[in-house]
C-alpha atoms as a PDB file:
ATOM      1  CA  UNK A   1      14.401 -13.097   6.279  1.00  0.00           C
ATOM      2  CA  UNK A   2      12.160 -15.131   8.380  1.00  0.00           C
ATOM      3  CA  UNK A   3      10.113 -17.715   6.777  1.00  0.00           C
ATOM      4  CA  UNK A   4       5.876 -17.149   6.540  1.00  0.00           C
ATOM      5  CA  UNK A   5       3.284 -19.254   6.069  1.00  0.00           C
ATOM      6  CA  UNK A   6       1.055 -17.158   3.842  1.00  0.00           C
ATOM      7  CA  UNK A   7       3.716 -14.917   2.500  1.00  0.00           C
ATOM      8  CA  UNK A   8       6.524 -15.157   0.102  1.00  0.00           C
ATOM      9  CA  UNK A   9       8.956 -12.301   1.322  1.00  0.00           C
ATOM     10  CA  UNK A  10      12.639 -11.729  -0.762  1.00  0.00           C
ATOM     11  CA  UNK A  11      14.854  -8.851  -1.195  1.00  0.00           C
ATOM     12  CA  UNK A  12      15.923  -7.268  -4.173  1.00  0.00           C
ATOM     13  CA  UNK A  13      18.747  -5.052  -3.720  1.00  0.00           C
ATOM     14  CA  UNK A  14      17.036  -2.359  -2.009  1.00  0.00           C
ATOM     15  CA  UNK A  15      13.524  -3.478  -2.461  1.00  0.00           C
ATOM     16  CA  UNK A  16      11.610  -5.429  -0.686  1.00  0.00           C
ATOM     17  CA  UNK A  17       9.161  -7.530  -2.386  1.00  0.00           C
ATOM     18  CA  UNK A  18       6.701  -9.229  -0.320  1.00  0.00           C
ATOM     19  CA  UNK A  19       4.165 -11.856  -2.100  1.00  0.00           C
ATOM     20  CA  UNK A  20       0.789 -13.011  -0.640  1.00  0.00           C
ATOM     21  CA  UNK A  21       0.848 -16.512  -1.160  1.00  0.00           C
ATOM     22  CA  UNK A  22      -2.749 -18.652  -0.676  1.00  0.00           C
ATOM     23  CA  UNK A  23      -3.338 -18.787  -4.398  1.00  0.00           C
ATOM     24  CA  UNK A  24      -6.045 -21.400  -3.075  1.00  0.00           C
ATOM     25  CA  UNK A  25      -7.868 -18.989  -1.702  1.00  0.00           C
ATOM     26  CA  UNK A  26      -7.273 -16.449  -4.576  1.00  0.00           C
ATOM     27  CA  UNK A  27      -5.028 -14.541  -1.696  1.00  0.00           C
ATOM     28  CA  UNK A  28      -7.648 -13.903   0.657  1.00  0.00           C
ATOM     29  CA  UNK A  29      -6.839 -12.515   3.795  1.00  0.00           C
ATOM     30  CA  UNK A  30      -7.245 -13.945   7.131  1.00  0.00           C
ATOM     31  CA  UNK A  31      -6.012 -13.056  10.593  1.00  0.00           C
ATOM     32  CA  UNK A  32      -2.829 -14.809   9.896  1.00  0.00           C
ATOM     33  CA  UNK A  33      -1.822 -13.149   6.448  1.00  0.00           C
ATOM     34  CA  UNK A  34      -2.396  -9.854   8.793  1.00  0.00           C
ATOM     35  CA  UNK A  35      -0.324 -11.295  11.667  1.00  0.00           C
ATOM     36  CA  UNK A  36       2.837 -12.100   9.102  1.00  0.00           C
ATOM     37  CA  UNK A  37       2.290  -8.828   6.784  1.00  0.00           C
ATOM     38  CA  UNK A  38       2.684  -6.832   9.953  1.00  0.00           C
ATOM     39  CA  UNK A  39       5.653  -9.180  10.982  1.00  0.00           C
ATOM     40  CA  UNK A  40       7.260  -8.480   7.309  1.00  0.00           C
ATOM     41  CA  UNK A  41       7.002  -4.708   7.452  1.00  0.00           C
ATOM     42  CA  UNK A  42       8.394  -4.598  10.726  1.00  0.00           C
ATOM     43  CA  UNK A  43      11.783  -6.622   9.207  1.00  0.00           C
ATOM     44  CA  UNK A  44      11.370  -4.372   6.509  1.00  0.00           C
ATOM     45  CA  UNK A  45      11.172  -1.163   8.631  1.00  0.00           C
ATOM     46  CA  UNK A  46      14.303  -2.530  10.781  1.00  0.00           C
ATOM     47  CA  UNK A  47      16.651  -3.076   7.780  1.00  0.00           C
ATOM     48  CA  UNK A  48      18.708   0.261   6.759  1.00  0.00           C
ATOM     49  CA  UNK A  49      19.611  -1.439   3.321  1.00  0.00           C
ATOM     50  CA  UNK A  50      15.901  -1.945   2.450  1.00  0.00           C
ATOM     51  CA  UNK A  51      14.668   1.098   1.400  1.00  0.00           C
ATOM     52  CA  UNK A  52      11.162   0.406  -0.505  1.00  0.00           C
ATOM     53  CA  UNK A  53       8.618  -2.545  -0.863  1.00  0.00           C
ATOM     54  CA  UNK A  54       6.286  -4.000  -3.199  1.00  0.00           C
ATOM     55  CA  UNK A  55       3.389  -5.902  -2.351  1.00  0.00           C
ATOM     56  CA  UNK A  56       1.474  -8.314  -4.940  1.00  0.00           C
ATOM     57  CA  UNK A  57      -0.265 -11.244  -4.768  1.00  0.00           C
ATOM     58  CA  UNK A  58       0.651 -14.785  -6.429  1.00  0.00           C
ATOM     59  CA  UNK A  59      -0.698 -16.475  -9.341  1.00  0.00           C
ATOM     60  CA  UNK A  60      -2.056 -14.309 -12.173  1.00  0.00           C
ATOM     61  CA  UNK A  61      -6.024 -14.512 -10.960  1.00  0.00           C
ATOM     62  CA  UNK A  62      -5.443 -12.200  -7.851  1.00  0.00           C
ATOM     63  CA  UNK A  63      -4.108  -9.788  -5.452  1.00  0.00           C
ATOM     64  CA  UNK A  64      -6.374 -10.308  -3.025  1.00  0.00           C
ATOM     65  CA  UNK A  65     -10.246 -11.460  -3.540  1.00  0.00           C
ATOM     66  CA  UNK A  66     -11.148  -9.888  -0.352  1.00  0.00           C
ATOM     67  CA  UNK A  67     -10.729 -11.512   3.571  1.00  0.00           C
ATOM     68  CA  UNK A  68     -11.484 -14.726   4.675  1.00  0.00           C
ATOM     69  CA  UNK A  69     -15.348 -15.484   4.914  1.00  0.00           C
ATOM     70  CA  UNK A  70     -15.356 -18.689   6.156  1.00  0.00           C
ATOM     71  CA  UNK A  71     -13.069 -16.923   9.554  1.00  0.00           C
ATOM     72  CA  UNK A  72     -15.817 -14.067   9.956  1.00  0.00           C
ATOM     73  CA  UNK A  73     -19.012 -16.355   9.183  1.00  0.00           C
ATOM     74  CA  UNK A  74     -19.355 -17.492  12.907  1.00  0.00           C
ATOM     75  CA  UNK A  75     -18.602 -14.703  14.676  1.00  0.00           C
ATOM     76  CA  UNK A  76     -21.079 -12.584  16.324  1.00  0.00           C
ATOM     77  CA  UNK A  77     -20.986  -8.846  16.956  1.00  0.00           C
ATOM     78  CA  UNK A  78     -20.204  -8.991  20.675  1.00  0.00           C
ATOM     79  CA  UNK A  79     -17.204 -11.064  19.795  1.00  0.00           C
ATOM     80  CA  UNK A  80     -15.580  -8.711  16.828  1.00  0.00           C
ATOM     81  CA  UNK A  81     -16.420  -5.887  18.924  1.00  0.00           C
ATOM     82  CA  UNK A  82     -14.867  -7.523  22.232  1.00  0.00           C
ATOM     83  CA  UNK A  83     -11.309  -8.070  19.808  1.00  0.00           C
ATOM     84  CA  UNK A  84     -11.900  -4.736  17.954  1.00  0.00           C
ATOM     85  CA  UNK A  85     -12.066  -6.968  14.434  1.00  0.00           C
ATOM     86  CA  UNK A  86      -9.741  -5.226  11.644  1.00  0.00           C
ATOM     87  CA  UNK A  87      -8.527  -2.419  13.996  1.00  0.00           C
ATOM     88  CA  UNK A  88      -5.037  -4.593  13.126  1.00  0.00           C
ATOM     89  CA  UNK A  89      -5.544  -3.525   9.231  1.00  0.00           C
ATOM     90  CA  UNK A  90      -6.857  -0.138   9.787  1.00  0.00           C
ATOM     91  CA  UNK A  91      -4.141   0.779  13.174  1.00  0.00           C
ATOM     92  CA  UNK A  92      -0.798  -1.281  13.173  1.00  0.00           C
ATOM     93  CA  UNK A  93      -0.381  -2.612   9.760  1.00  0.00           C
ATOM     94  CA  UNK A  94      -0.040   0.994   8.662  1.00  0.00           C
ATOM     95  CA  UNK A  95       1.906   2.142  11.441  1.00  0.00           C
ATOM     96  CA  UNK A  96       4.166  -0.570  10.297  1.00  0.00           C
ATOM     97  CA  UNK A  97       6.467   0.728   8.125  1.00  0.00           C
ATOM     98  CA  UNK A  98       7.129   4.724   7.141  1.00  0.00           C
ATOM     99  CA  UNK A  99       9.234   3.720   4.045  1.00  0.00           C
ATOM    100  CA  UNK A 100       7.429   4.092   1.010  1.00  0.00           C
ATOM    101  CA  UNK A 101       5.430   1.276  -0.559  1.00  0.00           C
ATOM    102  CA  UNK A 102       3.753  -0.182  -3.663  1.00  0.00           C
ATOM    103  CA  UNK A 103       0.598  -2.345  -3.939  1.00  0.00           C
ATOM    104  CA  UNK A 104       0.982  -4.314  -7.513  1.00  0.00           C
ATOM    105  CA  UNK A 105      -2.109  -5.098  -8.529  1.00  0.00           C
ATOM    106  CA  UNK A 106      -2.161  -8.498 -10.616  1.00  0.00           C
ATOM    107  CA  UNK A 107      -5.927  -9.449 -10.582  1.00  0.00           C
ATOM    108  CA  UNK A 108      -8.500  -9.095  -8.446  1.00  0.00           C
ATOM    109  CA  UNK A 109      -8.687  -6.627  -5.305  1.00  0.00           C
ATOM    110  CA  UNK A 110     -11.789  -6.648  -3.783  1.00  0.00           C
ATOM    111  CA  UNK A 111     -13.073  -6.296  -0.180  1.00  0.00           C
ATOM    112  CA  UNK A 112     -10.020  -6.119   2.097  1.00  0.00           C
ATOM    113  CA  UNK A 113      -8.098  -6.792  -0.751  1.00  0.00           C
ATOM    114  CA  UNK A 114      -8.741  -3.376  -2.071  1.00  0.00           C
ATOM    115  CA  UNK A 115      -8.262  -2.067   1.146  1.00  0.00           C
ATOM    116  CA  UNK A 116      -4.961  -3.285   1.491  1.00  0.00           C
ATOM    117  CA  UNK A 117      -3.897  -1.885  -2.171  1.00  0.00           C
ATOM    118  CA  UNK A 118      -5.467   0.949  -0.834  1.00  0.00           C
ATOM    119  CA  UNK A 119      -3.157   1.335   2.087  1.00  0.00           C
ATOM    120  CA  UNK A 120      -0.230   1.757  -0.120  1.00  0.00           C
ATOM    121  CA  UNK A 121       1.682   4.559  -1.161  1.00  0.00           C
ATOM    122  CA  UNK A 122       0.253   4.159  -4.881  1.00  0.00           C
ATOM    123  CA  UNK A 123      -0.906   1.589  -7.259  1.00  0.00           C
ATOM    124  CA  UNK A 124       0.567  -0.119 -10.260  1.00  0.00           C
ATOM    125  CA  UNK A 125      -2.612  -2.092 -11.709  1.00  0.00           C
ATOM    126  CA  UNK A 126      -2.435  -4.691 -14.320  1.00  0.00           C
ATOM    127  CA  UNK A 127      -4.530  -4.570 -17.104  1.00  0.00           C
ATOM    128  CA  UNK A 128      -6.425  -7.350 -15.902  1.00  0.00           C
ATOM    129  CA  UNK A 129      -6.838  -5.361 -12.405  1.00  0.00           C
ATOM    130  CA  UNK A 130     -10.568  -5.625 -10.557  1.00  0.00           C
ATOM    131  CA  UNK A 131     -11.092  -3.383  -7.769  1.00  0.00           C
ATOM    132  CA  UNK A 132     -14.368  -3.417  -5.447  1.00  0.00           C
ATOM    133  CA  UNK A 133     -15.678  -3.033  -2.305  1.00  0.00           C
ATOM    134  CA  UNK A 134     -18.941  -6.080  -2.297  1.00  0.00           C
ATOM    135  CA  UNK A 135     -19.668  -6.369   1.149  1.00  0.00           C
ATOM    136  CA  UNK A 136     -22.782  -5.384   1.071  1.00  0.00           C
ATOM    137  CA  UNK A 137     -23.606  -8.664  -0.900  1.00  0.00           C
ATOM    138  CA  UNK A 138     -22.779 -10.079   2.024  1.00  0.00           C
ATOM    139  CA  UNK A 139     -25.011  -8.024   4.404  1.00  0.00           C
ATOM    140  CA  UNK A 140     -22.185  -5.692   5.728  1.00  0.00           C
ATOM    141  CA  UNK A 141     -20.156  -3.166   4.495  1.00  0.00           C
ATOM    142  CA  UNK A 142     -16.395  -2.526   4.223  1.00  0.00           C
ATOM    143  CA  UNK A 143     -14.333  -2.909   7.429  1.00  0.00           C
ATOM    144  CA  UNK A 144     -10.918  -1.483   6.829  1.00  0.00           C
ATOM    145  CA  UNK A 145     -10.990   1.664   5.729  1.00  0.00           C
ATOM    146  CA  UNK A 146     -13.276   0.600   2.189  1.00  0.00           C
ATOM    147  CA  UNK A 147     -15.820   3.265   2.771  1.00  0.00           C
ATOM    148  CA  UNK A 148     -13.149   6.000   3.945  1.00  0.00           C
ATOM    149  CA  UNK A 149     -10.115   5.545   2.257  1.00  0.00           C
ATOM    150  CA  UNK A 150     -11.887   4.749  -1.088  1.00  0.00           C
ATOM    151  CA  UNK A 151     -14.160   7.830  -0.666  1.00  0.00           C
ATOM    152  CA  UNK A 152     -11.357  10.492  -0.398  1.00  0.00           C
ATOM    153  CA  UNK A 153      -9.059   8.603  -3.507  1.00  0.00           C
ATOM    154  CA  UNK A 154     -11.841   8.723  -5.572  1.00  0.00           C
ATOM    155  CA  UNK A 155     -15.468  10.947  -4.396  1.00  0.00           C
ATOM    156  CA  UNK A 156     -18.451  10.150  -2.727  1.00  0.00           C
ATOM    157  CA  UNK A 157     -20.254   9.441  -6.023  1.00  0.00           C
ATOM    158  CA  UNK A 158     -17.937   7.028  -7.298  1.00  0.00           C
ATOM    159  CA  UNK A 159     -17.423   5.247  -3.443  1.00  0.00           C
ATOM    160  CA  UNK A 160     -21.196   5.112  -3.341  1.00  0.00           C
ATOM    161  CA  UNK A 161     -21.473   3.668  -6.787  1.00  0.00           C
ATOM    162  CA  UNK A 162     -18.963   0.919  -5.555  1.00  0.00           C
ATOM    163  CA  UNK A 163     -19.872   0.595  -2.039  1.00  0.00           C
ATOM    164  CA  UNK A 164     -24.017   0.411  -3.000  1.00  0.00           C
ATOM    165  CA  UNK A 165     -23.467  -2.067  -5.867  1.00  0.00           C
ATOM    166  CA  UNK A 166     -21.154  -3.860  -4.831  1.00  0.00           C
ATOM    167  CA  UNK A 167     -19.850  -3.719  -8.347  1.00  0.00           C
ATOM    168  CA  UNK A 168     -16.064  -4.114  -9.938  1.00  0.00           C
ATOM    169  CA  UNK A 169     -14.258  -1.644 -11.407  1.00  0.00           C
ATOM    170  CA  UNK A 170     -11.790  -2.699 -14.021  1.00  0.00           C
ATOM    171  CA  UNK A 171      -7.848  -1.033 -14.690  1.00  0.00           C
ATOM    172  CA  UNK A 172      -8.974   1.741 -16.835  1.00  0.00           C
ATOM    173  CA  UNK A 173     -11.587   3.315 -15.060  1.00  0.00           C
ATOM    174  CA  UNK A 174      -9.957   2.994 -11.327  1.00  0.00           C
ATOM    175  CA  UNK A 175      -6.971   4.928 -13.042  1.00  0.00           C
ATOM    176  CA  UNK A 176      -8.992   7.553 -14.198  1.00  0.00           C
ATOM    177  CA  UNK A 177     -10.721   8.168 -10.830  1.00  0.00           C
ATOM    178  CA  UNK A 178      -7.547   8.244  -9.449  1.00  0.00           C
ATOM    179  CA  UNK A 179      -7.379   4.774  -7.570  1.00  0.00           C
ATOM    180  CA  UNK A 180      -4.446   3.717  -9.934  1.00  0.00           C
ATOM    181  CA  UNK A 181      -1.174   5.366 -10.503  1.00  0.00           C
ATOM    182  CA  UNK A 182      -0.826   3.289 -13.329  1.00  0.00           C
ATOM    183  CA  UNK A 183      -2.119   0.660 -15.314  1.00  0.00           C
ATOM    184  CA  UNK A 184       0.716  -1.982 -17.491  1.00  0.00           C
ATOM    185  CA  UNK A 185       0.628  -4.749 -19.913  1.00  0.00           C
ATOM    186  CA  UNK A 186      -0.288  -7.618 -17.176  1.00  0.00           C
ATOM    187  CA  UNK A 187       3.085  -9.040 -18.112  1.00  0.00           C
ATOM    188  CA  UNK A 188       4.940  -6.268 -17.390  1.00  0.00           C
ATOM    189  CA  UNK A 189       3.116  -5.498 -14.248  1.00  0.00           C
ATOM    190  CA  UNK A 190       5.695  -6.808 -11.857  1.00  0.00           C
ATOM    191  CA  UNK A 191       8.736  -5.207 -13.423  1.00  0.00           C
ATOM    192  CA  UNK A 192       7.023  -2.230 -13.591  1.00  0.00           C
ATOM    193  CA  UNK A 193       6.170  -1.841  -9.953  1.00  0.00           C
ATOM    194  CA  UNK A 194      10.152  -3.659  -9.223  1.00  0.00           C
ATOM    195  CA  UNK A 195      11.055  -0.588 -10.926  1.00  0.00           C
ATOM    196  CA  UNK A 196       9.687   2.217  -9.857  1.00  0.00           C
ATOM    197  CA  UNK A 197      10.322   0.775  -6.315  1.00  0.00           C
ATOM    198  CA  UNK A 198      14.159   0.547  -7.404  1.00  0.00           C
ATOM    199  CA  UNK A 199      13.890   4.355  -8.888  1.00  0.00           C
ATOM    200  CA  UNK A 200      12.479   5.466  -5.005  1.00  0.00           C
ATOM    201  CA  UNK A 201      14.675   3.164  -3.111  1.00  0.00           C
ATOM    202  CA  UNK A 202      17.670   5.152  -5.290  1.00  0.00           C
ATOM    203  CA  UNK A 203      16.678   7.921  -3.495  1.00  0.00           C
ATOM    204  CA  UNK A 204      17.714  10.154  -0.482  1.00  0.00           C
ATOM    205  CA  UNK A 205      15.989   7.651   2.512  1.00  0.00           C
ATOM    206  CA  UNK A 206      14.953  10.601   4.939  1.00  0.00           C
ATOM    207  CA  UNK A 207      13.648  12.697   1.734  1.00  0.00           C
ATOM    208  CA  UNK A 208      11.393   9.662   0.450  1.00  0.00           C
ATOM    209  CA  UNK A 209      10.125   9.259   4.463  1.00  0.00           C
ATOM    210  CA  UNK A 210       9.759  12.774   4.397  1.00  0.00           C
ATOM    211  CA  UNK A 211       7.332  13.068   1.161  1.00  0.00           C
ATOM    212  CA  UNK A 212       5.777  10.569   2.004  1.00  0.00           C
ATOM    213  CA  UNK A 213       4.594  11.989   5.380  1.00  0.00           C
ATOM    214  CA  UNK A 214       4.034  15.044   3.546  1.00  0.00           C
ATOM    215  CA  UNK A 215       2.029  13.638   0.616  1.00  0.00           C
ATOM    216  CA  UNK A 216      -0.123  12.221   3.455  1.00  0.00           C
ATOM    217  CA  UNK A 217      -0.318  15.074   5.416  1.00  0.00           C
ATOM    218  CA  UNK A 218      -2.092  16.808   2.422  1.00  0.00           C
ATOM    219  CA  UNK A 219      -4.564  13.654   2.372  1.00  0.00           C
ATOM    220  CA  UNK A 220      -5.385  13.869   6.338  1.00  0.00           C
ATOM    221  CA  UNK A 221      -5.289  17.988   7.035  1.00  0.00           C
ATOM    222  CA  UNK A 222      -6.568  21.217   6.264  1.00  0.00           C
ATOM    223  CA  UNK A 223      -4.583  22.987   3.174  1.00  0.00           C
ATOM    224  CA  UNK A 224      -2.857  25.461   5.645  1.00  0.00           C
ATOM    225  CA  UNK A 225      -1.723  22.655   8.336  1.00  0.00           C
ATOM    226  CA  UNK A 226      -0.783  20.820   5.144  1.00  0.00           C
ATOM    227  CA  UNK A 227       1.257  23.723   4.105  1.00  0.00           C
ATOM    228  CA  UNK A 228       2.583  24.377   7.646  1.00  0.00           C
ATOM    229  CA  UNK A 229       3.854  20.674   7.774  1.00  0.00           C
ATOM    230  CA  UNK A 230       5.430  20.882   4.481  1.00  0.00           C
ATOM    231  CA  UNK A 231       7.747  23.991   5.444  1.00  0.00           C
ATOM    232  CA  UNK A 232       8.704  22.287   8.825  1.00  0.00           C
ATOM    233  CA  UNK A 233       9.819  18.823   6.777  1.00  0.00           C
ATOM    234  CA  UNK A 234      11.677  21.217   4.430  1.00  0.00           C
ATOM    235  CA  UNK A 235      13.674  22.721   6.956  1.00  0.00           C
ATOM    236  CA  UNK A 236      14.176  19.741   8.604  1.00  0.00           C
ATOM    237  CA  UNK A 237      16.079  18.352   5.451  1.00  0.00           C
ATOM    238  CA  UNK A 238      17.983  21.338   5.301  1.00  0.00           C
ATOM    239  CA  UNK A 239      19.887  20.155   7.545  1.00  0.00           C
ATOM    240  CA  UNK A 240      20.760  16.345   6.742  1.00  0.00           C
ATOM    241  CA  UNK A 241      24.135  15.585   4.952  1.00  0.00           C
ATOM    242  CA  UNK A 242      21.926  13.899   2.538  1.00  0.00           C
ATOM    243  CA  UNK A 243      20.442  17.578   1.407  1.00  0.00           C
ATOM    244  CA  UNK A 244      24.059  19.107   1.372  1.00  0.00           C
ATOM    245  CA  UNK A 245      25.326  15.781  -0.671  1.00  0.00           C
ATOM    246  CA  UNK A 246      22.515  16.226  -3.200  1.00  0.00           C
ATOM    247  CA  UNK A 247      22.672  19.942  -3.784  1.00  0.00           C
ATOM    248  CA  UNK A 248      27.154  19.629  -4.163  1.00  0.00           C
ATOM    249  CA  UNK A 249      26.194  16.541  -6.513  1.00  0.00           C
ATOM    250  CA  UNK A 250      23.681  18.553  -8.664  1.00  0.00           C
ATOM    251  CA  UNK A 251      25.989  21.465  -8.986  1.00  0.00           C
ATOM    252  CA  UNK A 252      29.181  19.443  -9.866  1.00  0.00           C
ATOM    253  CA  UNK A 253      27.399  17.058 -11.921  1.00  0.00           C
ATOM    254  CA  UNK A 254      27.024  13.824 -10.578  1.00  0.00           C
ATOM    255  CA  UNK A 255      25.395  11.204  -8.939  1.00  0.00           C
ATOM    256  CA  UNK A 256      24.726  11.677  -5.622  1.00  0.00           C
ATOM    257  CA  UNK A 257      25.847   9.243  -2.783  1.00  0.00           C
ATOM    258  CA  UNK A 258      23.354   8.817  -0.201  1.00  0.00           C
ATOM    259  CA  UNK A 259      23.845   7.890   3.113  1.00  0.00           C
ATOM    260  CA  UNK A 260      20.642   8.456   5.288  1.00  0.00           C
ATOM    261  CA  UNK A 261      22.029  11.228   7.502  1.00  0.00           C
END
């Protein structure tokens, strides 16, 4: 893979594992982190052997403690409105890849850097996991996605709480709202989310793309769309070589052999 200045980016069999990597800045994120994570899950998209990805952030302090201050400090509204400021977070870094996706949560994710976790697929938070949206400490509030995303993972109540406060949320509680998939022995963090990457990447690749989209679908639409959707991806499958594989395997008792068609 190509070399990035704010990233560390390596692949694992078929996983992905992409590492934000300005542990001087506790991981923030600027324009440039956006510019290479889009970059990265481009590559990532492009490669047929890569079939999941997990994101984290270096050192043991943070995933990411929010976006870059001192590069939004000076700029005025005209200005972020003129560039359409964060439409790059909220528009093409989530276009950027339809293979599924992890957000490892090693320390702090607040700001943009809970926005980002929050673009995932799911989160594996350490124990040691922060979560908040503080912007408003800042006289603003969140900028991509924090209010939106944040309210339909967890309820308005609980957004407002964070949102209005500006408070953190620890491991625990942002599992039990729902915000975390799971939360592991900081240690084991890592290995955890490597894991359950490996266990999806193991799996039929136009079936994971498919839940996925259908899994969203159910976050975006109303229940009968939803359920419309659903059907359509389901018949699509039916007729991969993938579904016919899986079904022969299941019957005769053995692994299946995937090959994406």
């Amino acid at each position: 893979m190509s070399d990035y200045e704010t990233l560390l980016v390596e692949q694992r069999d078929a996983v992905t594992l992409v590492t934000l990597n300005r542990p001087h800045a506790l991981n923030a994120l600027n324009s440039k982190v956006l510019e290479e994570l889009i970059q990265a899950f481009r590559a990532f998209e492009a490669d047929d052997s890569q079939r999941c990805a997990v994101v984290t952030g270096s050192g043991d302090k943070a995933f990411a403690a929010g976006a870059d201050i001192k590069e939004m400090a000076d700029k005025g509204s005209a200005e972020m409105y003129k560039a359409d400021w964060f439409s790059g977070w909220t528009e093409d870094f989530t276009r950027a890849s339809r293979k599924p996706w992890i957000a490892a949560v090693n320390g702090f994710a607040l700001g943009g850097g809970c926005e980002l976790a929050m673009m995932a697929d799911f989160i594996i938070a350490s124990e040691n996991a922060k979560f908040g949206q503080p912007e408003i400490k800042l006289g603003v509030l969140p900028g991509m996605g924090g209010s939106q995303r944040l309210t339909r993972i967890v309820g308005k109540s609980k957004a407002m709480d964070l949102c209005l406060t500006g408070r953190m949320m620890g491991a625990e509680e942002a599992e039990r709202c729902g915000l975390a998939a799971r939360v592991v022995a900081h240690e084991k963090m890592l290995d955890e989310a490597l894991e359950a990457a490996a266990t999806i990447a193991g799996m039929a690749p136009l079936a994971a793309i498919a839940n996925k989209e259908a899994v969203d679908a159910a976050y975006e639409t109303t229940l009968d769309a939803g359920l419309k959707y659903e059907r359509r991806l389901f018949q699509v499958l039916a007729g991969t070589e993938d579904k016919a594989e899986g079904m022969a395997a299941f019957v005769e008792k053995r692994e299946a052999k995937w090959t994406g068609r």
